[in-house]
PDB file of N, CA and C in Angstrom:
ATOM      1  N   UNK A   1     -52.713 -20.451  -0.703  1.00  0.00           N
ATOM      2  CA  UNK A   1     -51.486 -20.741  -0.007  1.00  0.00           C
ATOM      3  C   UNK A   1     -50.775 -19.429   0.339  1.00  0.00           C
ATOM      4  N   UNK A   2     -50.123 -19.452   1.446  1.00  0.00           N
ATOM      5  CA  UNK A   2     -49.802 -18.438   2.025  1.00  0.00           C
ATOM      6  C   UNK A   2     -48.176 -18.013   1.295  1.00  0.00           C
ATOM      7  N   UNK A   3     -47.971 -16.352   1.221  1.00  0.00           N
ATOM      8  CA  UNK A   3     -46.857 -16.062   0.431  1.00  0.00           C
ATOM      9  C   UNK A   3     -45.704 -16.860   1.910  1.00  0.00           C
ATOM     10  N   UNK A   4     -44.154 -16.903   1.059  1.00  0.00           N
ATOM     11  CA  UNK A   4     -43.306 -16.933   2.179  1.00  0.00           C
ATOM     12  C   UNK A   4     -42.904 -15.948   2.206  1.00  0.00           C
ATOM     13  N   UNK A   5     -41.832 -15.948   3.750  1.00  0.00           N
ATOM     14  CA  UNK A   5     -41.287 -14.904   4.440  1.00  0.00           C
ATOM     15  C   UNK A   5     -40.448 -14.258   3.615  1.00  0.00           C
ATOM     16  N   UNK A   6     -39.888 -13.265   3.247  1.00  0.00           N
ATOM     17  CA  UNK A   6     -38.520 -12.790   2.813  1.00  0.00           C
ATOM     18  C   UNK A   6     -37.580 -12.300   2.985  1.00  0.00           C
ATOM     19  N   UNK A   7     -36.836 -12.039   3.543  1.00  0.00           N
ATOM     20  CA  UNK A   7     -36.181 -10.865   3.573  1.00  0.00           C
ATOM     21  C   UNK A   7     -34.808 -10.582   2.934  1.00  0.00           C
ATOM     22  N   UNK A   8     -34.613  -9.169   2.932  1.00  0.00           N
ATOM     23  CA  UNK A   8     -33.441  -8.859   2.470  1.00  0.00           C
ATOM     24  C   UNK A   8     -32.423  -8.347   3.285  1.00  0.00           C
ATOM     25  N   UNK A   9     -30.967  -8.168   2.255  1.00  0.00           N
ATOM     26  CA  UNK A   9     -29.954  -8.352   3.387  1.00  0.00           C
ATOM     27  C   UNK A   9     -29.852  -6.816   3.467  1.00  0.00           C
ATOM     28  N   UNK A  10     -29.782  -6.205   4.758  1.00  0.00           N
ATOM     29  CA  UNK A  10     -29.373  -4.902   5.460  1.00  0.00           C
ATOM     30  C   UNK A  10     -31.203  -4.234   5.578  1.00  0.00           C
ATOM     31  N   UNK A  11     -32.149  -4.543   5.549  1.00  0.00           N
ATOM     32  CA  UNK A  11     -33.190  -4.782   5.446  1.00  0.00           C
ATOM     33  C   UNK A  11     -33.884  -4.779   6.812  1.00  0.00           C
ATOM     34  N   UNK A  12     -33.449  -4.139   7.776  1.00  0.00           N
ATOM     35  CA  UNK A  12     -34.007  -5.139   9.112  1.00  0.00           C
ATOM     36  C   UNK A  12     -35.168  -4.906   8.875  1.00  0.00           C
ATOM     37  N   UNK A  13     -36.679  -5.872   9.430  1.00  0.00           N
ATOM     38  CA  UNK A  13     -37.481  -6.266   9.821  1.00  0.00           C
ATOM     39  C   UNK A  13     -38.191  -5.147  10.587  1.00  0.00           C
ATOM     40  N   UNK A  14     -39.805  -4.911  10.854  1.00  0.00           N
ATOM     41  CA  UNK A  14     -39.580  -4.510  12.154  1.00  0.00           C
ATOM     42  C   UNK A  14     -40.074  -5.314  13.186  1.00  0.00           C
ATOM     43  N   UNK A  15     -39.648  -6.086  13.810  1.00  0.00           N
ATOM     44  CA  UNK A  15     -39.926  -7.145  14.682  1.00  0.00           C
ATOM     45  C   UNK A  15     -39.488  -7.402  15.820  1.00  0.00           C
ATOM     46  N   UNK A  16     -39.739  -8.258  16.864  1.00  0.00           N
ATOM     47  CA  UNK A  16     -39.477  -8.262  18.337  1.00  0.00           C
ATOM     48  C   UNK A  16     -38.482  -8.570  18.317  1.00  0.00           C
ATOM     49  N   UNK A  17     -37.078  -8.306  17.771  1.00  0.00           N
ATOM     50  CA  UNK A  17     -35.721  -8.819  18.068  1.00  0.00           C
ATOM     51  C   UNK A  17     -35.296  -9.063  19.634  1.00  0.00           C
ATOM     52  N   UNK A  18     -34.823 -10.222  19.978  1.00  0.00           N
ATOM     53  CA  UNK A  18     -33.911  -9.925  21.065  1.00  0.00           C
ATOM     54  C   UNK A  18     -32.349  -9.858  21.104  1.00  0.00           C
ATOM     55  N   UNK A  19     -31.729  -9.620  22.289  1.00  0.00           N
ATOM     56  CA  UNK A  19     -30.320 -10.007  22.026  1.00  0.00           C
ATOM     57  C   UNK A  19     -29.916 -10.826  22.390  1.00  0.00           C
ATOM     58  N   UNK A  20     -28.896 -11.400  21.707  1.00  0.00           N
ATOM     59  CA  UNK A  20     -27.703 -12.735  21.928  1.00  0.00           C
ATOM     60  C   UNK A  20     -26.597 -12.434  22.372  1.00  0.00           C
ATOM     61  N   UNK A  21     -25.754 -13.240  22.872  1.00  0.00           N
ATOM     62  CA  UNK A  21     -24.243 -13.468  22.553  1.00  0.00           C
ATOM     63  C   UNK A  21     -23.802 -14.111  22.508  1.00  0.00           C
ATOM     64  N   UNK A  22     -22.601 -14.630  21.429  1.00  0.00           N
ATOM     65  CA  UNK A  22     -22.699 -15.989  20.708  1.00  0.00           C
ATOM     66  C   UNK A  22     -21.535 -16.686  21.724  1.00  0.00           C
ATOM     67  N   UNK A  23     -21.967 -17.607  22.165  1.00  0.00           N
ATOM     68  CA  UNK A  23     -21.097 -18.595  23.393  1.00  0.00           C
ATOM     69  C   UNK A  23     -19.650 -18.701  22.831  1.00  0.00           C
ATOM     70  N   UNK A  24     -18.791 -18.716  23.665  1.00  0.00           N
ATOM     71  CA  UNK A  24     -17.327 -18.584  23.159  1.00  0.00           C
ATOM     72  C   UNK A  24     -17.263 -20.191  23.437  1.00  0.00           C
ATOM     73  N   UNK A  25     -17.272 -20.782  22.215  1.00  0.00           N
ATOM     74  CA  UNK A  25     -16.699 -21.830  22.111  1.00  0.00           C
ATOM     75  C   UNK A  25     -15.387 -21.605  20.960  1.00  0.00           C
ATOM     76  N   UNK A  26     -14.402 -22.315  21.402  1.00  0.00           N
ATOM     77  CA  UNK A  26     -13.582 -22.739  21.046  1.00  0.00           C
ATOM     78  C   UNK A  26     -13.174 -23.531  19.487  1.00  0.00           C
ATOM     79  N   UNK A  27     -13.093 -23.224  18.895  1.00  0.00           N
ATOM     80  CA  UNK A  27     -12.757 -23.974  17.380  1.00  0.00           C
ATOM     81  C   UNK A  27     -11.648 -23.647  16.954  1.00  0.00           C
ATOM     82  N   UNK A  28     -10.957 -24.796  16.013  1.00  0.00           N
ATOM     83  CA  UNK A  28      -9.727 -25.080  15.124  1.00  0.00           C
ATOM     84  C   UNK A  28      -9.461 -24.171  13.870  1.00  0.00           C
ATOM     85  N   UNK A  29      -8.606 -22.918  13.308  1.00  0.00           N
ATOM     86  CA  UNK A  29      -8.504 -22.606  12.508  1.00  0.00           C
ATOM     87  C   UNK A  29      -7.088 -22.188  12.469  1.00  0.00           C
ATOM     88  N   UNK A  30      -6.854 -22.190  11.345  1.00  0.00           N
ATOM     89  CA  UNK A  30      -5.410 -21.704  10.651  1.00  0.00           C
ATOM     90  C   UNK A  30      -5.421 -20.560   9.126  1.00  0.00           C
ATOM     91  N   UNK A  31      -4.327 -19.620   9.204  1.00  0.00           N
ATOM     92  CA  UNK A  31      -4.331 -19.135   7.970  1.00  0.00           C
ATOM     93  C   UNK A  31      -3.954 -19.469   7.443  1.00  0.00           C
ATOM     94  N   UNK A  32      -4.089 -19.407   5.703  1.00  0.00           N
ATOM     95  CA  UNK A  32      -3.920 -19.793   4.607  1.00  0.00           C
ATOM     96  C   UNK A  32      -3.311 -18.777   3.785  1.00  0.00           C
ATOM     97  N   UNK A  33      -2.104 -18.626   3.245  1.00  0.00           N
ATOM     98  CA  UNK A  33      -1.428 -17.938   3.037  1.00  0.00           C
ATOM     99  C   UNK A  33      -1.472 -17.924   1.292  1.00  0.00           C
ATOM    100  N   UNK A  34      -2.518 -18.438   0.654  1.00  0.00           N
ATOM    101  CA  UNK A  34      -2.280 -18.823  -0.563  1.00  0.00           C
ATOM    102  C   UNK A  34      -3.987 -18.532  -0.968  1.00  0.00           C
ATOM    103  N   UNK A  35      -4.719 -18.665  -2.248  1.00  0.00           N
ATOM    104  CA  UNK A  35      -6.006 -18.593  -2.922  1.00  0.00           C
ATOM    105  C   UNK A  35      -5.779 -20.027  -2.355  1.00  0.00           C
ATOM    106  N   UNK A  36      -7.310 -20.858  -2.016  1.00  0.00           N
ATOM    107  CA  UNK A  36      -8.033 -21.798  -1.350  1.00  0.00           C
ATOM    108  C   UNK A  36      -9.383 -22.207  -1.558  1.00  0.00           C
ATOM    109  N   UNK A  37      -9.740 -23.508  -1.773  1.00  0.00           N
ATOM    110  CA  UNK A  37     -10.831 -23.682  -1.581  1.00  0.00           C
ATOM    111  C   UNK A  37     -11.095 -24.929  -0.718  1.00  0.00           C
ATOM    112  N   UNK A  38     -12.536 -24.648  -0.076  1.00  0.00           N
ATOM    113  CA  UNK A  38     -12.747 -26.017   0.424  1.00  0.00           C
ATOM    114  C   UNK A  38     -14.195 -26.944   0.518  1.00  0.00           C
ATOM    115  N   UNK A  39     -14.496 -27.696   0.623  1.00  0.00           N
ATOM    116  CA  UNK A  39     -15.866 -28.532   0.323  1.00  0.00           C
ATOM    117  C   UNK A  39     -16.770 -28.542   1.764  1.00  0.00           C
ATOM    118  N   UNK A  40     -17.645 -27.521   1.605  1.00  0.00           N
ATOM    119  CA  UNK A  40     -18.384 -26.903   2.725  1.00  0.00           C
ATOM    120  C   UNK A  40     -20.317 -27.749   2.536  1.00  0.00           C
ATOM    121  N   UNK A  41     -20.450 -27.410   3.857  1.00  0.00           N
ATOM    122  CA  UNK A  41     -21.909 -28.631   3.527  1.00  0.00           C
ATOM    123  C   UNK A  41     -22.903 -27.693   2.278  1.00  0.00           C
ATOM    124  N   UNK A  42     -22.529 -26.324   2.417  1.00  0.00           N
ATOM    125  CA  UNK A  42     -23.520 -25.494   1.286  1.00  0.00           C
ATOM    126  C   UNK A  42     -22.864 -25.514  -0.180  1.00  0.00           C
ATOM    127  N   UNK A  43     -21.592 -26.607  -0.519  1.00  0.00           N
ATOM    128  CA  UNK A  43     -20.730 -26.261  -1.845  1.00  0.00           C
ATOM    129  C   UNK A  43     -19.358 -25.874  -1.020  1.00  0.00           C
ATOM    130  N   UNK A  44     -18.522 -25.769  -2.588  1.00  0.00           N
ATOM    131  CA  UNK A  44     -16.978 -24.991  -2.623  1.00  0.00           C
ATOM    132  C   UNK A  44     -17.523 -24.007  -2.025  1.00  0.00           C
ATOM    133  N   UNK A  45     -16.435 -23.416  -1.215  1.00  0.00           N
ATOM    134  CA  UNK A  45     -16.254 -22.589  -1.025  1.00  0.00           C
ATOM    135  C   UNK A  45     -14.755 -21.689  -1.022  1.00  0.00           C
ATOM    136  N   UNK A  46     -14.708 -20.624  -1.524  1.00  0.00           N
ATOM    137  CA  UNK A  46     -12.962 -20.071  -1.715  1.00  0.00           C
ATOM    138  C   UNK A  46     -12.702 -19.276  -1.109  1.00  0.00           C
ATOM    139  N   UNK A  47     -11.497 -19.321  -0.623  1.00  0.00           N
ATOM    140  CA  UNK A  47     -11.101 -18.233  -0.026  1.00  0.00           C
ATOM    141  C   UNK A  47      -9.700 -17.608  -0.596  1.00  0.00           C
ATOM    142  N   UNK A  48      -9.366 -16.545   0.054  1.00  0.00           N
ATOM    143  CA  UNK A  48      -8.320 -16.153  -0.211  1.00  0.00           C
ATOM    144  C   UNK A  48      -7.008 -16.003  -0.076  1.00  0.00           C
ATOM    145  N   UNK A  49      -5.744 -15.344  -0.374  1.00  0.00           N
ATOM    146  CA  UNK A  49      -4.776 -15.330   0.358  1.00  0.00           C
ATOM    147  C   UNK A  49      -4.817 -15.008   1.687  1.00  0.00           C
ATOM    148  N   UNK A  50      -4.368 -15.065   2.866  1.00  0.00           N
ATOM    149  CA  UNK A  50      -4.480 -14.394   4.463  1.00  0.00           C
ATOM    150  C   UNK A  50      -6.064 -15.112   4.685  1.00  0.00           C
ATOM    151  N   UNK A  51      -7.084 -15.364   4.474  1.00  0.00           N
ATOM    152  CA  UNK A  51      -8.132 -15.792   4.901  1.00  0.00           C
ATOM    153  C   UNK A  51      -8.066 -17.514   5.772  1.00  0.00           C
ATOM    154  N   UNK A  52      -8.868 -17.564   6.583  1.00  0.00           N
ATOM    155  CA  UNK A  52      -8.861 -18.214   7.571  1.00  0.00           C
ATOM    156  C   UNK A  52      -9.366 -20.107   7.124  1.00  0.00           C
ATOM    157  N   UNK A  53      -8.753 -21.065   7.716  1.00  0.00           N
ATOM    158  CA  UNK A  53      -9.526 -22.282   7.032  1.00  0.00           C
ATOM    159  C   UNK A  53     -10.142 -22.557   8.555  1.00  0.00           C
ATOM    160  N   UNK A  54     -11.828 -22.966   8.840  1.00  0.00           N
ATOM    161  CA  UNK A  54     -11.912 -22.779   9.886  1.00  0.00           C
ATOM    162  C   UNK A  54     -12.410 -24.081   9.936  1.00  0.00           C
ATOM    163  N   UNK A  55     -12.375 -24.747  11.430  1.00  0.00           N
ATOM    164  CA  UNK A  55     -13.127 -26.214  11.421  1.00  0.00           C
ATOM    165  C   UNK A  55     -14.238 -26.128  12.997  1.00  0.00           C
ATOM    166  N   UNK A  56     -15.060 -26.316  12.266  1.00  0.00           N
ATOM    167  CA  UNK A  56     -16.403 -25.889  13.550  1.00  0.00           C
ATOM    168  C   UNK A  56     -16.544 -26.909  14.565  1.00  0.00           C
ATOM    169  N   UNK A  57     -17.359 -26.764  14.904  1.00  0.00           N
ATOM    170  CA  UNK A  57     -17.293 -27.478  16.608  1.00  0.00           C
ATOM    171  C   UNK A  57     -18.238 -28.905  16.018  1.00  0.00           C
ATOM    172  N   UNK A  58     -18.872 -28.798  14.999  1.00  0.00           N
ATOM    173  CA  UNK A  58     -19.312 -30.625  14.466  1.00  0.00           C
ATOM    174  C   UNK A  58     -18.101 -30.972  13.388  1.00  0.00           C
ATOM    175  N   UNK A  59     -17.190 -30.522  13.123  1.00  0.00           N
ATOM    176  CA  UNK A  59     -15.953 -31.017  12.507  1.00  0.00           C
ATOM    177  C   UNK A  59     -15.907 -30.235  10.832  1.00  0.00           C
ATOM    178  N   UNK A  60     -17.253 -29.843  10.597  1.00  0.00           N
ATOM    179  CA  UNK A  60     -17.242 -29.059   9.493  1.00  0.00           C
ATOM    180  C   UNK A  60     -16.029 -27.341   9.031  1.00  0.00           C
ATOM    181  N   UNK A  61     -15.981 -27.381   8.034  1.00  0.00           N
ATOM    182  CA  UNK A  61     -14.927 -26.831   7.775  1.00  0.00           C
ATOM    183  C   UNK A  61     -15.646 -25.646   6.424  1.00  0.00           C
ATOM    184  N   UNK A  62     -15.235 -24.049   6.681  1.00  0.00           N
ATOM    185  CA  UNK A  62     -14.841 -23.314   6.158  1.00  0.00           C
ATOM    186  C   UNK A  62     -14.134 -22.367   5.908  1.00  0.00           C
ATOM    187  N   UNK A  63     -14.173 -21.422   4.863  1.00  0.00           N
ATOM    188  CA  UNK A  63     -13.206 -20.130   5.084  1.00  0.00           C
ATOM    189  C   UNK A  63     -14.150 -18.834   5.504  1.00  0.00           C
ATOM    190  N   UNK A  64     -13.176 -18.057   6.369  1.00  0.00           N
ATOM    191  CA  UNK A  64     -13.423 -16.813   6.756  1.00  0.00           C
ATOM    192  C   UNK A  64     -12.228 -15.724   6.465  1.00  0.00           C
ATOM    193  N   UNK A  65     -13.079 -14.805   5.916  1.00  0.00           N
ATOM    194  CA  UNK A  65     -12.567 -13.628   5.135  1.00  0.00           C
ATOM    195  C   UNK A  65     -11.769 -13.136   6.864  1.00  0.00           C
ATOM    196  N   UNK A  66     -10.620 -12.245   6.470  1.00  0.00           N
ATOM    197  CA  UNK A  66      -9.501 -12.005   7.005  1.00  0.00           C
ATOM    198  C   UNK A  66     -10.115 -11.150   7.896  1.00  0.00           C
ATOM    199  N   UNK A  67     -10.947 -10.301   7.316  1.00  0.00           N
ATOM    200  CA  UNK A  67     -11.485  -8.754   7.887  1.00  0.00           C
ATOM    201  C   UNK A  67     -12.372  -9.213   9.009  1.00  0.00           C
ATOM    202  N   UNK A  68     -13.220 -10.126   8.709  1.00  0.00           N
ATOM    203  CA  UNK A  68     -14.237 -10.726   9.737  1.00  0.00           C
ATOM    204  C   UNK A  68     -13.848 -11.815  10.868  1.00  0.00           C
ATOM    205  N   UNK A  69     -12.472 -12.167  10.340  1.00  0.00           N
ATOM    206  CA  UNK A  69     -11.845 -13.196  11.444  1.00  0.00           C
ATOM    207  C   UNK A  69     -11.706 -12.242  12.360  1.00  0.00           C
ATOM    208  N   UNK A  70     -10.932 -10.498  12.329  1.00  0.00           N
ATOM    209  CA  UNK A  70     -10.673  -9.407  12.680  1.00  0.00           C
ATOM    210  C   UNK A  70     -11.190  -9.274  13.987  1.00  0.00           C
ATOM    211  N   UNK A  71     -12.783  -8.916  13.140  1.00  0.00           N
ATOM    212  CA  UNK A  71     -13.705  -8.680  13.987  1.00  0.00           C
ATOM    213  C   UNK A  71     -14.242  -9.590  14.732  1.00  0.00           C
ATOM    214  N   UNK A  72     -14.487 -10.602  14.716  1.00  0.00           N
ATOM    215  CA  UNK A  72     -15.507 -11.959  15.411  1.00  0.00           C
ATOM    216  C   UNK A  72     -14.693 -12.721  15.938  1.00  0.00           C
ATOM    217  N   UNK A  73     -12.992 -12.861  15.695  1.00  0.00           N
ATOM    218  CA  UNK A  73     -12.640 -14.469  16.693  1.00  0.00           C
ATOM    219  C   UNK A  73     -11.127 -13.414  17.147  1.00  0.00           C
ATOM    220  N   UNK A  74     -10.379 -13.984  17.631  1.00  0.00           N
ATOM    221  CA  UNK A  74      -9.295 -13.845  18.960  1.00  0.00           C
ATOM    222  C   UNK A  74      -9.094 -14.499  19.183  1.00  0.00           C
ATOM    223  N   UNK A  75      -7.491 -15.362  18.841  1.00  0.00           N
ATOM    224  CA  UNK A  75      -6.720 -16.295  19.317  1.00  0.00           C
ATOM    225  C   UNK A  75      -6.580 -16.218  20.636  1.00  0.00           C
ATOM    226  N   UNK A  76      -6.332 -17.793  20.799  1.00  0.00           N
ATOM    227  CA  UNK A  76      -6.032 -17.891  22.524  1.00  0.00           C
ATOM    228  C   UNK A  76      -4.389 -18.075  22.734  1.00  0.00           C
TER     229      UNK A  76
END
């Protein structure tokens, strides 16, 4: 039986990558001004004070760290 794939994180591959860009859709989030948790399809998940409660485009719901809301989303 054949081993599986693995990889690790910061690790790249060397493989035929291409590029993306991730479609600007639109989703529901608010900050949370308090420690948080919420019931995500992978488990709890917690977040923090200033961190984001986010609700995805199939209605699912998590948190995103403050720094990465930063970088990746932009209110309309």
């Amino acid at each position: 039986m054949a081993e599986k794939l693995k990889f690790k994180q910061y690790k790249v591959p060397d493989l035929n990558f291409k590029q993306a860009i991730k479609k600007p859709i639109a989703i529901k989030c608010t900050q949370i001004n308090e420690p948080f948790e919420v019931q995500t399809m992978e488990g709890t998940m917690k977040g923090k004070k200033g961190d984001w409660l986010m609700v995805g485009v199939d209605g699912e719901m998590y948190a995103c760290d403050q720094s990465i809301f930063k970088k990746t989303y932009e209110l309309l």
